[in-house]
PDB file of N, CA and C in Angstrom:
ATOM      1  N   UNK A   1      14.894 -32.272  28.595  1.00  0.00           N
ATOM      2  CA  UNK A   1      13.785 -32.097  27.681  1.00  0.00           C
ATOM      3  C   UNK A   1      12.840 -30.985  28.149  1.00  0.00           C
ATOM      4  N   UNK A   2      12.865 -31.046  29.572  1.00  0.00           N
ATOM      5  CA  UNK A   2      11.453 -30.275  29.731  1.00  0.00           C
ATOM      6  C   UNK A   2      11.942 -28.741  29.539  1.00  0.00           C
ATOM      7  N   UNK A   3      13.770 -28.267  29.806  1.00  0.00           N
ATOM      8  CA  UNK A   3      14.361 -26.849  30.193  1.00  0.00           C
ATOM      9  C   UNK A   3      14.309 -27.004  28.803  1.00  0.00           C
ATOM     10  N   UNK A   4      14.376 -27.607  27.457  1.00  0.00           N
ATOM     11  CA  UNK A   4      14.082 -26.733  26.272  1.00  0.00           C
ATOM     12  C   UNK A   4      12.412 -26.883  25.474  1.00  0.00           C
ATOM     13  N   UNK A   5      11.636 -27.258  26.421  1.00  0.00           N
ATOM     14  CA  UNK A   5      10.202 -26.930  26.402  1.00  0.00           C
ATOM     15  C   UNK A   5       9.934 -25.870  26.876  1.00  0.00           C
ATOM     16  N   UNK A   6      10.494 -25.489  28.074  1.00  0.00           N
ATOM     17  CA  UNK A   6      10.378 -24.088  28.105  1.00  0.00           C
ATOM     18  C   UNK A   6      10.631 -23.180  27.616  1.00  0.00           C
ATOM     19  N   UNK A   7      12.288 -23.260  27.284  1.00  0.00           N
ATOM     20  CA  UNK A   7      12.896 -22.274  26.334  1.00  0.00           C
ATOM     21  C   UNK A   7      12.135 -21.926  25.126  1.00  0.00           C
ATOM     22  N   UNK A   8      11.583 -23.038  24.423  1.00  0.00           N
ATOM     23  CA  UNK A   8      10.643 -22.859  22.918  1.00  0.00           C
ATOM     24  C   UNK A   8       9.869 -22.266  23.005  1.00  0.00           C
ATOM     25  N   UNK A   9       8.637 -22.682  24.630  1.00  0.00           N
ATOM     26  CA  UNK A   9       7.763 -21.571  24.915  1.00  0.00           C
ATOM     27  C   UNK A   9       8.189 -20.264  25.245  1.00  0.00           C
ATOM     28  N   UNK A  10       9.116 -19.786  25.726  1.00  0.00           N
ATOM     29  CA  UNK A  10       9.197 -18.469  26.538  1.00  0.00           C
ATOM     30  C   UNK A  10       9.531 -17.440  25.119  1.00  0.00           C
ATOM     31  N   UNK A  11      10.505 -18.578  24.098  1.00  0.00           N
ATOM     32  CA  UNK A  11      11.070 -17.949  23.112  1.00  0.00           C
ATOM     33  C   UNK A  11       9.870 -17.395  21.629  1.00  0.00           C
ATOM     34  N   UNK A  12       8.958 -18.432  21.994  1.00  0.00           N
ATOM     35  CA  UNK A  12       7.253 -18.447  21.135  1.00  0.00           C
ATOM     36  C   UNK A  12       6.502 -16.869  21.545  1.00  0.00           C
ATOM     37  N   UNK A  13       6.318 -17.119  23.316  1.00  0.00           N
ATOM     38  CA  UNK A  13       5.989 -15.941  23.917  1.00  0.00           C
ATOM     39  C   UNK A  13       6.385 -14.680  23.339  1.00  0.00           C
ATOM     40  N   UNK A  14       7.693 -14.207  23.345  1.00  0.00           N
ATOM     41  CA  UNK A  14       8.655 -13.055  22.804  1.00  0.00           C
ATOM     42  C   UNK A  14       8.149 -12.880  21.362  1.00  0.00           C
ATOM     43  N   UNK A  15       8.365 -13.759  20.559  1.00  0.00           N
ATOM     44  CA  UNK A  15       7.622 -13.820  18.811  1.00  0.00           C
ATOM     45  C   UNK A  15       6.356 -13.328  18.859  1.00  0.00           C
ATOM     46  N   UNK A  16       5.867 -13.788  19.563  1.00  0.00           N
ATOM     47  CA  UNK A  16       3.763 -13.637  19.469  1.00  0.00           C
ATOM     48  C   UNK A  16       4.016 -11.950  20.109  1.00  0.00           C
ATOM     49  N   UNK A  17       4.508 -11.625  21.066  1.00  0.00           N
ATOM     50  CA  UNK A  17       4.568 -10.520  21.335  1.00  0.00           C
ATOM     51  C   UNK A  17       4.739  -9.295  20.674  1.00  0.00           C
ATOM     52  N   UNK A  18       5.985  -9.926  20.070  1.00  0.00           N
ATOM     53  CA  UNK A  18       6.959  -8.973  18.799  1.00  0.00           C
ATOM     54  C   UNK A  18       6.196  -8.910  17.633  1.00  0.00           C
ATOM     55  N   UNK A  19       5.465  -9.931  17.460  1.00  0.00           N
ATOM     56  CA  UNK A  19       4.527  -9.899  16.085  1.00  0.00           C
ATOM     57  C   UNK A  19       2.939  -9.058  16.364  1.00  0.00           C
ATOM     58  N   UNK A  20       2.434  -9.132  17.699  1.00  0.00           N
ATOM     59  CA  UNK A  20       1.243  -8.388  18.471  1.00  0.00           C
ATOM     60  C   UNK A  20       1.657  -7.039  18.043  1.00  0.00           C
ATOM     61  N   UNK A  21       2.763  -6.224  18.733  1.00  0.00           N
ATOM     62  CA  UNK A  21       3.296  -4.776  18.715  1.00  0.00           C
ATOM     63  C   UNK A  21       3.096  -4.681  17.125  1.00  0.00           C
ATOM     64  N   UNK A  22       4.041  -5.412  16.587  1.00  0.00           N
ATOM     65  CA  UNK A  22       3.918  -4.736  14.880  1.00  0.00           C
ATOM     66  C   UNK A  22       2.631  -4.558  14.164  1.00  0.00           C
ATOM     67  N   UNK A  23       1.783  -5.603  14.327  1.00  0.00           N
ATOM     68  CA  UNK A  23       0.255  -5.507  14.056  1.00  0.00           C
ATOM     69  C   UNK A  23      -0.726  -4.078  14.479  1.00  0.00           C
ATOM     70  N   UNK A  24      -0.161  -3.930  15.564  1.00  0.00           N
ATOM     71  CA  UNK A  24      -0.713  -2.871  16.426  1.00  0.00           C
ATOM     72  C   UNK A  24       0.037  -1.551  15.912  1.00  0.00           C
ATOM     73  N   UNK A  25       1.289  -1.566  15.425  1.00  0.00           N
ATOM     74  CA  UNK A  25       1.992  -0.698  14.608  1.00  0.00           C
ATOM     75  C   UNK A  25       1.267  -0.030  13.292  1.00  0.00           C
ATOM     76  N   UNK A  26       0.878  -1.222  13.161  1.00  0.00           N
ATOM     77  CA  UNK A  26       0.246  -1.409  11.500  1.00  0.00           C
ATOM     78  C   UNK A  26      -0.927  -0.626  11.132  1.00  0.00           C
ATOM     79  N   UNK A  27      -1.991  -1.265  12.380  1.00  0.00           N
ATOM     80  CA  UNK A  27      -3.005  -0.796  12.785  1.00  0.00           C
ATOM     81  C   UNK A  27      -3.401   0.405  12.807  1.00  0.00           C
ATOM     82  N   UNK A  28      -2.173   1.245  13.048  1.00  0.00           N
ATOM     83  CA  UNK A  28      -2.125   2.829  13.856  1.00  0.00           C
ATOM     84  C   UNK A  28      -1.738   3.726  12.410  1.00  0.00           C
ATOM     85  N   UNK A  29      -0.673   3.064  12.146  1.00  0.00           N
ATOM     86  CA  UNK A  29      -0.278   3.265  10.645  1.00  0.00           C
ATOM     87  C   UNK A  29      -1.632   3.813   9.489  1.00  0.00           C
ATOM     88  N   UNK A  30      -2.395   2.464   9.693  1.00  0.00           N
ATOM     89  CA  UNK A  30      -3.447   2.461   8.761  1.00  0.00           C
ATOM     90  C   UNK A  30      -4.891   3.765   9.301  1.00  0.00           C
ATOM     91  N   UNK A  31      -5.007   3.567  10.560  1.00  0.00           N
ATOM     92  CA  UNK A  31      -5.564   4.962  10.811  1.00  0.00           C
ATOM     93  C   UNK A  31      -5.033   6.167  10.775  1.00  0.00           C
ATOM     94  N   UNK A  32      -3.646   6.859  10.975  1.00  0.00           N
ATOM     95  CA  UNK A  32      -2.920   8.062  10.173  1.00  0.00           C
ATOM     96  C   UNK A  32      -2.982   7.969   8.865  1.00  0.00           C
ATOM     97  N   UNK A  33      -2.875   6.784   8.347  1.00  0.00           N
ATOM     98  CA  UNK A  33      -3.331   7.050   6.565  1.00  0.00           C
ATOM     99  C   UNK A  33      -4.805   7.326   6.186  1.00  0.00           C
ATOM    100  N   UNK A  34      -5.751   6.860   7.206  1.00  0.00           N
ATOM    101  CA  UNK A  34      -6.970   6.925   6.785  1.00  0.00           C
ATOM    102  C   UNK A  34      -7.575   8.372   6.873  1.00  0.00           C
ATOM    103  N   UNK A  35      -6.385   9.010   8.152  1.00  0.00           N
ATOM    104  CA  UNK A  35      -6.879   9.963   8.667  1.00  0.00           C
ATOM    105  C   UNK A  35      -6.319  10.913   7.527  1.00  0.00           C
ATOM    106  N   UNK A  36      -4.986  10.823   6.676  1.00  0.00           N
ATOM    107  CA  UNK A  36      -4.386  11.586   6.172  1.00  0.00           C
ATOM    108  C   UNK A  36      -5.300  11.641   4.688  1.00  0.00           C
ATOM    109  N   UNK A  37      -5.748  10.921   4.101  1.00  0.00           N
ATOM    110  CA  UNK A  37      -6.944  10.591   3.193  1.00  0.00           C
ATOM    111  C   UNK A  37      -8.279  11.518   3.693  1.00  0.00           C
ATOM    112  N   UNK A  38      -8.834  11.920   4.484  1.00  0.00           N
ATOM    113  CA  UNK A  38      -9.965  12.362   4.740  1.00  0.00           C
ATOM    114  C   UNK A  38      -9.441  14.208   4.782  1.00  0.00           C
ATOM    115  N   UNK A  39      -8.514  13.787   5.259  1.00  0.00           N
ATOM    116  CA  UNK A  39      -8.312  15.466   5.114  1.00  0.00           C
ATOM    117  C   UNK A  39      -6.868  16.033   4.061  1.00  0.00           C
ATOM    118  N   UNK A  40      -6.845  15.445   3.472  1.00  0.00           N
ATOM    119  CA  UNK A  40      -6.326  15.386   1.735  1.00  0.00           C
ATOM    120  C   UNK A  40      -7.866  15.643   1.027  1.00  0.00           C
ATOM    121  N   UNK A  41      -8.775  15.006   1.182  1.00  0.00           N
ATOM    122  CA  UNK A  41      -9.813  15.052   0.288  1.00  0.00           C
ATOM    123  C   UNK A  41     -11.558  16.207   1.087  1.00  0.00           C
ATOM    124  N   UNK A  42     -10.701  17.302   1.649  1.00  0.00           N
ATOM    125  CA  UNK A  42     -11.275  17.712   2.685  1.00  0.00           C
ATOM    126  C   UNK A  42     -12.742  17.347   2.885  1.00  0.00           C
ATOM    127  N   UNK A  43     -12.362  16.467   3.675  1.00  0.00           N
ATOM    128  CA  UNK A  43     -13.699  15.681   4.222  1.00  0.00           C
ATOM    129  C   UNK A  43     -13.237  15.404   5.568  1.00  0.00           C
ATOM    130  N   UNK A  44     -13.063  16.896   6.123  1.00  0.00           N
ATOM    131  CA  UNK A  44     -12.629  17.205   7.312  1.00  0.00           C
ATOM    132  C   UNK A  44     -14.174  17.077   9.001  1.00  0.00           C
ATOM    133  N   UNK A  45     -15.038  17.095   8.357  1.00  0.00           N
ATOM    134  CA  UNK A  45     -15.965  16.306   8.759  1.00  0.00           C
ATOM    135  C   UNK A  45     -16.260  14.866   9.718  1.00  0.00           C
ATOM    136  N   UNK A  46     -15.496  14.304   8.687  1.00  0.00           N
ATOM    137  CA  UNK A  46     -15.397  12.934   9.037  1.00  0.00           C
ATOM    138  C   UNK A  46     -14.246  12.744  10.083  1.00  0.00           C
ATOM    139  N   UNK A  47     -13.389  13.451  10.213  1.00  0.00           N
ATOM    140  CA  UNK A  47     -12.291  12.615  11.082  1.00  0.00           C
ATOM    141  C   UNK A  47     -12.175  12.756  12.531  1.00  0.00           C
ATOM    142  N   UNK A  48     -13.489  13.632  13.149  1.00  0.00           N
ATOM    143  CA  UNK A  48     -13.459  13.276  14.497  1.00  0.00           C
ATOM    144  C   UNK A  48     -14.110  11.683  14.597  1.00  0.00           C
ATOM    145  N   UNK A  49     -14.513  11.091  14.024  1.00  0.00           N
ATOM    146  CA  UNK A  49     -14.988   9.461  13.804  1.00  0.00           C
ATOM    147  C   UNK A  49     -13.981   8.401  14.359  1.00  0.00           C
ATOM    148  N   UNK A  50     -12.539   9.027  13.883  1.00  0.00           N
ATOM    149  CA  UNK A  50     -11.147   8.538  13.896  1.00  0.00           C
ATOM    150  C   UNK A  50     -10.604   8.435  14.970  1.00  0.00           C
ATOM    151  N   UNK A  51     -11.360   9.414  16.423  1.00  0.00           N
ATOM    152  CA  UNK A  51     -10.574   9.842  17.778  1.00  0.00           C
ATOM    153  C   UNK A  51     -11.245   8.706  18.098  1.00  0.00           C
ATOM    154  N   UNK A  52     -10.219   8.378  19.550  1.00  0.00           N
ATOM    155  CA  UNK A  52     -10.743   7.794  20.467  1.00  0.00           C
ATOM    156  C   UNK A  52     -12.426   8.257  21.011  1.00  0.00           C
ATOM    157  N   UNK A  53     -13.699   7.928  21.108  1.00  0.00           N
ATOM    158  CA  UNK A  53     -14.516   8.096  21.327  1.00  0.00           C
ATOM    159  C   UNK A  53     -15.331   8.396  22.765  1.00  0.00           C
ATOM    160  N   UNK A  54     -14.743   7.456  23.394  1.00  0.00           N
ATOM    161  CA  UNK A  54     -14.964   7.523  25.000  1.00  0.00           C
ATOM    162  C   UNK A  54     -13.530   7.173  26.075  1.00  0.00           C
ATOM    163  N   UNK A  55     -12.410   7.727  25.179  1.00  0.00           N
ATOM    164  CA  UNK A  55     -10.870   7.525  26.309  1.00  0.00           C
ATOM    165  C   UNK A  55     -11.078   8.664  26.783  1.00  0.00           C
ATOM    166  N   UNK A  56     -10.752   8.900  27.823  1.00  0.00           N
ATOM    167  CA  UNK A  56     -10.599  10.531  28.730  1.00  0.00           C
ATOM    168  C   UNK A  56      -9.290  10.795  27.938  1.00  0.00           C
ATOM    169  N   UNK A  57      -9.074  12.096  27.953  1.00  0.00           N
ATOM    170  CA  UNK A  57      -7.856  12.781  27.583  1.00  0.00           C
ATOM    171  C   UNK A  57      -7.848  12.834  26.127  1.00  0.00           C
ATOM    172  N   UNK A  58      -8.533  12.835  24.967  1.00  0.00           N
ATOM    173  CA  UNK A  58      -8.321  12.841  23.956  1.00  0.00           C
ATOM    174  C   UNK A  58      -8.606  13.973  23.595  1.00  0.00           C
ATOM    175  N   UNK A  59      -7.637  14.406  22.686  1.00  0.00           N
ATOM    176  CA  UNK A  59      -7.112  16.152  22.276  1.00  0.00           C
ATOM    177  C   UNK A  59      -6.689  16.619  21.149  1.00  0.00           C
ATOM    178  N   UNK A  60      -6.782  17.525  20.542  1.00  0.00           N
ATOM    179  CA  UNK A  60      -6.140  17.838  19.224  1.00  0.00           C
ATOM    180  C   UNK A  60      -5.239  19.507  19.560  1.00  0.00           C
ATOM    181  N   UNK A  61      -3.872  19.023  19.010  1.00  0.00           N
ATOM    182  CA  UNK A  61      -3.632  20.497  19.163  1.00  0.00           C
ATOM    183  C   UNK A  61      -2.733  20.663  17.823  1.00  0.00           C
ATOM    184  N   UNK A  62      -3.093  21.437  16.739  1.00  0.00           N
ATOM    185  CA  UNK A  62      -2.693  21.594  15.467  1.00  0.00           C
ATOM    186  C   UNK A  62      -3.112  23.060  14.907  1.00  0.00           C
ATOM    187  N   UNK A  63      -2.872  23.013  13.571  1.00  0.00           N
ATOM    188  CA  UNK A  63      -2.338  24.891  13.545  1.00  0.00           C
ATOM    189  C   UNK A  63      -2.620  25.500  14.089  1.00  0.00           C
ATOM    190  N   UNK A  64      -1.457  25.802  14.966  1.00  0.00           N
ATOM    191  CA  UNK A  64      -1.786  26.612  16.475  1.00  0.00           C
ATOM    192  C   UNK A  64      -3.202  27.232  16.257  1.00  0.00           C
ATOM    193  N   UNK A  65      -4.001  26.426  16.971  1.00  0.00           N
ATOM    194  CA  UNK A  65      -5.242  26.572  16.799  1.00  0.00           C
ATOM    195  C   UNK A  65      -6.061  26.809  18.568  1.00  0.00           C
ATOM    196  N   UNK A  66      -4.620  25.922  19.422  1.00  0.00           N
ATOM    197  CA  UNK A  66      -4.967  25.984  20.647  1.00  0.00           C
ATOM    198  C   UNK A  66      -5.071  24.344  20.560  1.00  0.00           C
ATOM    199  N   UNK A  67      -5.206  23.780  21.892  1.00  0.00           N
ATOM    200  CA  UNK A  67      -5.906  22.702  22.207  1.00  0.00           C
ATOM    201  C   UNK A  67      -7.728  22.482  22.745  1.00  0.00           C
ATOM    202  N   UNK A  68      -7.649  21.461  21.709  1.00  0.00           N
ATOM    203  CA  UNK A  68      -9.040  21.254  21.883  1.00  0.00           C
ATOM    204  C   UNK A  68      -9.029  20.109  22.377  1.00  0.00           C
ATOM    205  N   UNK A  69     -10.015  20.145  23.685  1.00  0.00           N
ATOM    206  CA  UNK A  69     -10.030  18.561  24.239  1.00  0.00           C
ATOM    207  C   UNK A  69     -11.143  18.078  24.709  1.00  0.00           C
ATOM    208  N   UNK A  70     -11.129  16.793  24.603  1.00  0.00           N
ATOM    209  CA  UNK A  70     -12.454  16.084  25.025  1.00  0.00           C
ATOM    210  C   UNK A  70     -12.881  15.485  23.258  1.00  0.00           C
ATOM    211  N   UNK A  71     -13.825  14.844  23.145  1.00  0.00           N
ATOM    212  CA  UNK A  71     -14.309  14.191  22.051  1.00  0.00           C
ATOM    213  C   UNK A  71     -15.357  15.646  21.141  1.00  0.00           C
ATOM    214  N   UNK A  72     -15.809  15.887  22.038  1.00  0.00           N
ATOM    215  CA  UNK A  72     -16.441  17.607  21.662  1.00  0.00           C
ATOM    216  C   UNK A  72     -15.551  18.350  21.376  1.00  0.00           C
ATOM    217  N   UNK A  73     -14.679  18.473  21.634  1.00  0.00           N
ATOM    218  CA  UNK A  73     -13.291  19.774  21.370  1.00  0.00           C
ATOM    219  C   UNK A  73     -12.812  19.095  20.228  1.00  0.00           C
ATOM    220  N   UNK A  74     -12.859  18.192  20.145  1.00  0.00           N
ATOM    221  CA  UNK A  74     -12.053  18.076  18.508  1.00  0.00           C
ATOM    222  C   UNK A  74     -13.137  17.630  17.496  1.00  0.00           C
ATOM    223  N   UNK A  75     -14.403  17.120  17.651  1.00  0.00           N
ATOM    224  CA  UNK A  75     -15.450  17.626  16.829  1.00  0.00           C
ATOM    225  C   UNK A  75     -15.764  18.968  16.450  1.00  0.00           C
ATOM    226  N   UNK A  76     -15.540  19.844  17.705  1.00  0.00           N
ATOM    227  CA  UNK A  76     -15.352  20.964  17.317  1.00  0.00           C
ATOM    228  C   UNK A  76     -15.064  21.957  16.804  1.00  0.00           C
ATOM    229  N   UNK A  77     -13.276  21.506  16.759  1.00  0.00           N
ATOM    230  CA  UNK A  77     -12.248  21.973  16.160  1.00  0.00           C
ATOM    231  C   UNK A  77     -12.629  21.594  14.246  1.00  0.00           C
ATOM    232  N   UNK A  78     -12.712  20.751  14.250  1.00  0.00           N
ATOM    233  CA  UNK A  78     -12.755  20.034  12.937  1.00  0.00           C
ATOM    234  C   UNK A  78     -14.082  20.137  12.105  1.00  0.00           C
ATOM    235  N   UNK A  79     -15.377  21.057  13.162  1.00  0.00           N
ATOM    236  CA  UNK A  79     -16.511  21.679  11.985  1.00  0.00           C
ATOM    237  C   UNK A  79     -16.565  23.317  12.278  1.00  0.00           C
ATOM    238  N   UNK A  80     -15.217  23.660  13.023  1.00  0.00           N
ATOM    239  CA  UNK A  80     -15.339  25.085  12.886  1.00  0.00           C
ATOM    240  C   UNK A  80     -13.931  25.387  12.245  1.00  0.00           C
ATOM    241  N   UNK A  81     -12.565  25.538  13.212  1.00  0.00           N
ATOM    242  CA  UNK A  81     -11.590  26.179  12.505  1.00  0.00           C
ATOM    243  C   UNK A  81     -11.046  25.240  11.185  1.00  0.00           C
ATOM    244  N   UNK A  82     -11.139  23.816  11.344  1.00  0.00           N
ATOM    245  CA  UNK A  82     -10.912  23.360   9.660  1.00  0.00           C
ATOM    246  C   UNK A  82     -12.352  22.762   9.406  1.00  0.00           C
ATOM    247  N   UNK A  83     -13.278  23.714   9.385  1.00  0.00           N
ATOM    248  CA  UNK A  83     -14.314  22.960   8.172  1.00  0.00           C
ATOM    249  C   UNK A  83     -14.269  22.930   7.070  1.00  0.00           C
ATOM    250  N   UNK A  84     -14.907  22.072   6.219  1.00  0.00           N
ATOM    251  CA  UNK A  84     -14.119  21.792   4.830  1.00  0.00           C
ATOM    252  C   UNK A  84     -15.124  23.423   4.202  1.00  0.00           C
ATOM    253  N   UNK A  85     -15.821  23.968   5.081  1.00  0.00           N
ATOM    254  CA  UNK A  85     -16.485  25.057   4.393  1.00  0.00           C
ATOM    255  C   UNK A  85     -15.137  26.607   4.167  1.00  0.00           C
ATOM    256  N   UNK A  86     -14.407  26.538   5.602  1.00  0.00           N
ATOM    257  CA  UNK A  86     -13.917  27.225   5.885  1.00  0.00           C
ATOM    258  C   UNK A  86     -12.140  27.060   5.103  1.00  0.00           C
ATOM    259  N   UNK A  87     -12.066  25.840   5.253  1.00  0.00           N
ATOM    260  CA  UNK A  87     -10.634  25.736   4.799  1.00  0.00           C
ATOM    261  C   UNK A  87     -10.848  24.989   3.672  1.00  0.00           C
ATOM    262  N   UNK A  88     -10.151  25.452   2.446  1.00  0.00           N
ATOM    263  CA  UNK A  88     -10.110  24.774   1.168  1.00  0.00           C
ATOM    264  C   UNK A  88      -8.688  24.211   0.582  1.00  0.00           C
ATOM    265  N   UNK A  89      -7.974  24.507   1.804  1.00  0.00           N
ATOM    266  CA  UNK A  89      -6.480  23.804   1.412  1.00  0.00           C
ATOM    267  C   UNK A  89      -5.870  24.884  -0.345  1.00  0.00           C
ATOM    268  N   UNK A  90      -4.700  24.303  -0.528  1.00  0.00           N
ATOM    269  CA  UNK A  90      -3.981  25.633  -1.491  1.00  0.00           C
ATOM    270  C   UNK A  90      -3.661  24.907  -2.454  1.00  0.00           C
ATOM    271  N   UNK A  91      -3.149  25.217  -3.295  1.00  0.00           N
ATOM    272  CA  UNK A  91      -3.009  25.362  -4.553  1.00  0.00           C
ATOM    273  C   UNK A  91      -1.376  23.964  -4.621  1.00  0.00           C
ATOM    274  N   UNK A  92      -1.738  22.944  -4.615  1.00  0.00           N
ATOM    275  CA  UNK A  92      -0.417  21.713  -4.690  1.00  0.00           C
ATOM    276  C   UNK A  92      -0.367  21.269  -3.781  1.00  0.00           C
ATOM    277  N   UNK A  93      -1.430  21.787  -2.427  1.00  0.00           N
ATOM    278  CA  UNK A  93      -1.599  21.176  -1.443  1.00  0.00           C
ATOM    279  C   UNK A  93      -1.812  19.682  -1.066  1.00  0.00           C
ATOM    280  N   UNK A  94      -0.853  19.061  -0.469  1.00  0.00           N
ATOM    281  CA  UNK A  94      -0.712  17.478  -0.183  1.00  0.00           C
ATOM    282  C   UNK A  94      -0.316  16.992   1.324  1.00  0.00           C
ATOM    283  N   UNK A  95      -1.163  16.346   1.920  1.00  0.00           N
ATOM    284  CA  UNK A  95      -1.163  16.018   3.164  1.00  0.00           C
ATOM    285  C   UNK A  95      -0.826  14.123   3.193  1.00  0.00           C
ATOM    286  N   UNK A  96      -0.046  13.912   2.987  1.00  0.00           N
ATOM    287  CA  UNK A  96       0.450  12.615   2.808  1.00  0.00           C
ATOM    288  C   UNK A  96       1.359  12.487   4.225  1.00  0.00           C
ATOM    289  N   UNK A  97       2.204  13.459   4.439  1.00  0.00           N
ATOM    290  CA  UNK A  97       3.161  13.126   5.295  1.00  0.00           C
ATOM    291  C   UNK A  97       2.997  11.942   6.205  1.00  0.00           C
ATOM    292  N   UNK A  98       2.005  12.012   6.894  1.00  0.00           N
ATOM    293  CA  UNK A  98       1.704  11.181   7.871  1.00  0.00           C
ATOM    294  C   UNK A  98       1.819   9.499   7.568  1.00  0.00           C
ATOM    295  N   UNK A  99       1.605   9.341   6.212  1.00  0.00           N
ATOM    296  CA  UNK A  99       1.395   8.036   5.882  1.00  0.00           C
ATOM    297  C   UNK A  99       2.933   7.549   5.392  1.00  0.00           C
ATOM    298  N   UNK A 100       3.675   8.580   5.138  1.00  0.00           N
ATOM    299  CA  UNK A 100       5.285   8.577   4.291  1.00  0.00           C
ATOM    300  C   UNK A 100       5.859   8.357   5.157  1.00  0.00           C
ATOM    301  N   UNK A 101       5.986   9.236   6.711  1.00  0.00           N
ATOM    302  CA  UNK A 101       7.040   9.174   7.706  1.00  0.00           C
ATOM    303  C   UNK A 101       6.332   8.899   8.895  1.00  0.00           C
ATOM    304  N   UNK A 102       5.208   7.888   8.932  1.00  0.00           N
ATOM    305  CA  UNK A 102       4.486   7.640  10.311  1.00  0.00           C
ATOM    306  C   UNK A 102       5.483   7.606  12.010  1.00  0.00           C
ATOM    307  N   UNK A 103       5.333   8.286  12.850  1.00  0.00           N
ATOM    308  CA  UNK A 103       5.728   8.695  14.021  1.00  0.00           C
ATOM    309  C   UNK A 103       4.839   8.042  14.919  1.00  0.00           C
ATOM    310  N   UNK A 104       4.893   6.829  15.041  1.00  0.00           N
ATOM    311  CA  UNK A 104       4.167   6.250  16.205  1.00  0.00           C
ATOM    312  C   UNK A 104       4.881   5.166  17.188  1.00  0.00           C
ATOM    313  N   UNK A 105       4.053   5.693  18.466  1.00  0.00           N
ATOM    314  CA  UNK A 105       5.171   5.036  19.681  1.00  0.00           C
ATOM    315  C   UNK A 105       4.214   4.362  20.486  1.00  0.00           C
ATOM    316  N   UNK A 106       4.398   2.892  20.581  1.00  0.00           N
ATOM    317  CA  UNK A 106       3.405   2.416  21.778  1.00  0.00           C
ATOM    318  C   UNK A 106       4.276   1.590  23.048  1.00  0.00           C
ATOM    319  N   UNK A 107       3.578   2.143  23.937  1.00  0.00           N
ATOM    320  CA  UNK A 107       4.346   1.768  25.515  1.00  0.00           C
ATOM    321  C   UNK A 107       4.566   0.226  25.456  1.00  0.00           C
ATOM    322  N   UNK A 108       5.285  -0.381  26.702  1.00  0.00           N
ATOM    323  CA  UNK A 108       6.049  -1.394  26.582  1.00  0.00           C
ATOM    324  C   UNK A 108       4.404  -2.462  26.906  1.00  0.00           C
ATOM    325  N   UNK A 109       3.489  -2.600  27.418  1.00  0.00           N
ATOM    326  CA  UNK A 109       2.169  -2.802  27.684  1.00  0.00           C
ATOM    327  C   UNK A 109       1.796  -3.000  26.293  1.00  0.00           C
ATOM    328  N   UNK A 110       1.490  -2.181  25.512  1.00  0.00           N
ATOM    329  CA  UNK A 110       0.657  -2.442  24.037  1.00  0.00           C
ATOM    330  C   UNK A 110      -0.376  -1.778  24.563  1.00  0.00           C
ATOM    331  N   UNK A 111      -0.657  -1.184  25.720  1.00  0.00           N
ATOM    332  CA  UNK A 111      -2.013  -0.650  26.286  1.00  0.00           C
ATOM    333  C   UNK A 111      -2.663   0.771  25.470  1.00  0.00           C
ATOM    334  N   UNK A 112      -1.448   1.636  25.116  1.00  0.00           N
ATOM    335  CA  UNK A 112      -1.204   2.977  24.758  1.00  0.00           C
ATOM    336  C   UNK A 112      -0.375   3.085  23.700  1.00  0.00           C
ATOM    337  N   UNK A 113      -1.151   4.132  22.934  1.00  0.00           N
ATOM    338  CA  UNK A 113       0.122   4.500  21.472  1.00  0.00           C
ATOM    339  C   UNK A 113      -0.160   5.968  21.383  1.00  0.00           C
ATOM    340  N   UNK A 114       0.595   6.986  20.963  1.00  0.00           N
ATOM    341  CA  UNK A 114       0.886   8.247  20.176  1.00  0.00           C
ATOM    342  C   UNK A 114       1.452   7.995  18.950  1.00  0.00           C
ATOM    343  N   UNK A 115       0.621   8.859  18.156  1.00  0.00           N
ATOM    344  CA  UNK A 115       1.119   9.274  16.725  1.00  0.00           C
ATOM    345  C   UNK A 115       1.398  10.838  16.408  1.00  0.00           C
ATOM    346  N   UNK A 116       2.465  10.856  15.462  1.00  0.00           N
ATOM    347  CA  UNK A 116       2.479  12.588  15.293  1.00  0.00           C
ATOM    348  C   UNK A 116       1.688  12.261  14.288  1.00  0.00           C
TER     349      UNK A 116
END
C-alpha cells in the first residue's frame, strides 16, 4: 500500500510540474502577443513596460539596430530608433508572427525562459 502511495505521489509531482511549465508557456505566449499588439498598433512606447525590469542582462537586439542593453538600452531603443514618431510601419504591414509561431524555451528549473 504504502509503494503505491508513493508512486501516486511522485506520479502527481510529474503532472503538477508538467502542468506548472505549460502555464508558464502560456504565460510567455501571452506576453509575445501582448508585445506583438503594441507594436502592430505602434504604440512602440509602451513595450519597454514588457522587459524584465530589474533582471541584469536584459537586451534587445532587432533590426540590426545593434544591441541595446540594460532596462535603459531598450527604453532607449524603443523611443529613439523605433519611435512610433520615427517609424510608421508600411503599407500591409503585420506583426503577428510572434503570436502565430511563438518560439519559446524555458530551462529544465522553470527559473528562465527565451522567446524569439
Amino acid at each position: 500500500m504504502a509503494e503505491k502511495l508513493e508512486a501516486e505521489v511522485l506520479r502527481l509531482k510529474k503532472q503538477v510540474a508538467e502542468l506548472s511549465r505549460i502555464k508558464d508557456y502560456i504565460e510567455i505566449w501571452k506576453l509575445q502577443s501582448r508585445y506583438a499588439h503594441l507594436y502592430f498598433m505602434l504604440r512602440n512606447s509602451e513595450i519597454p513596460s514588457l522587459f524584465a525590469q530589474k533582471t541584469p542582462g536584459v537586451s534587445i537586439d532587432i533590426e540590426d539596430a545593434g544591441i541595446y542593453e540594460g532596462i535603459e538600452g531598450v527604453k532607449r531603443f524603443w523611443t529613439t530608433f523605433l519611435s512610433e514618431e520615427r517609424y510608421k510601419g508600411a503599407p500591409g504591414w503585420l506583426a503577428v508572427h510572434m503570436t502565430v509561431n511563438p518560439i519559446i524555451e524555458i530551462n529544465k528549473d522553470g527559473t528562465r525562459a527565451k522567446g524569439v
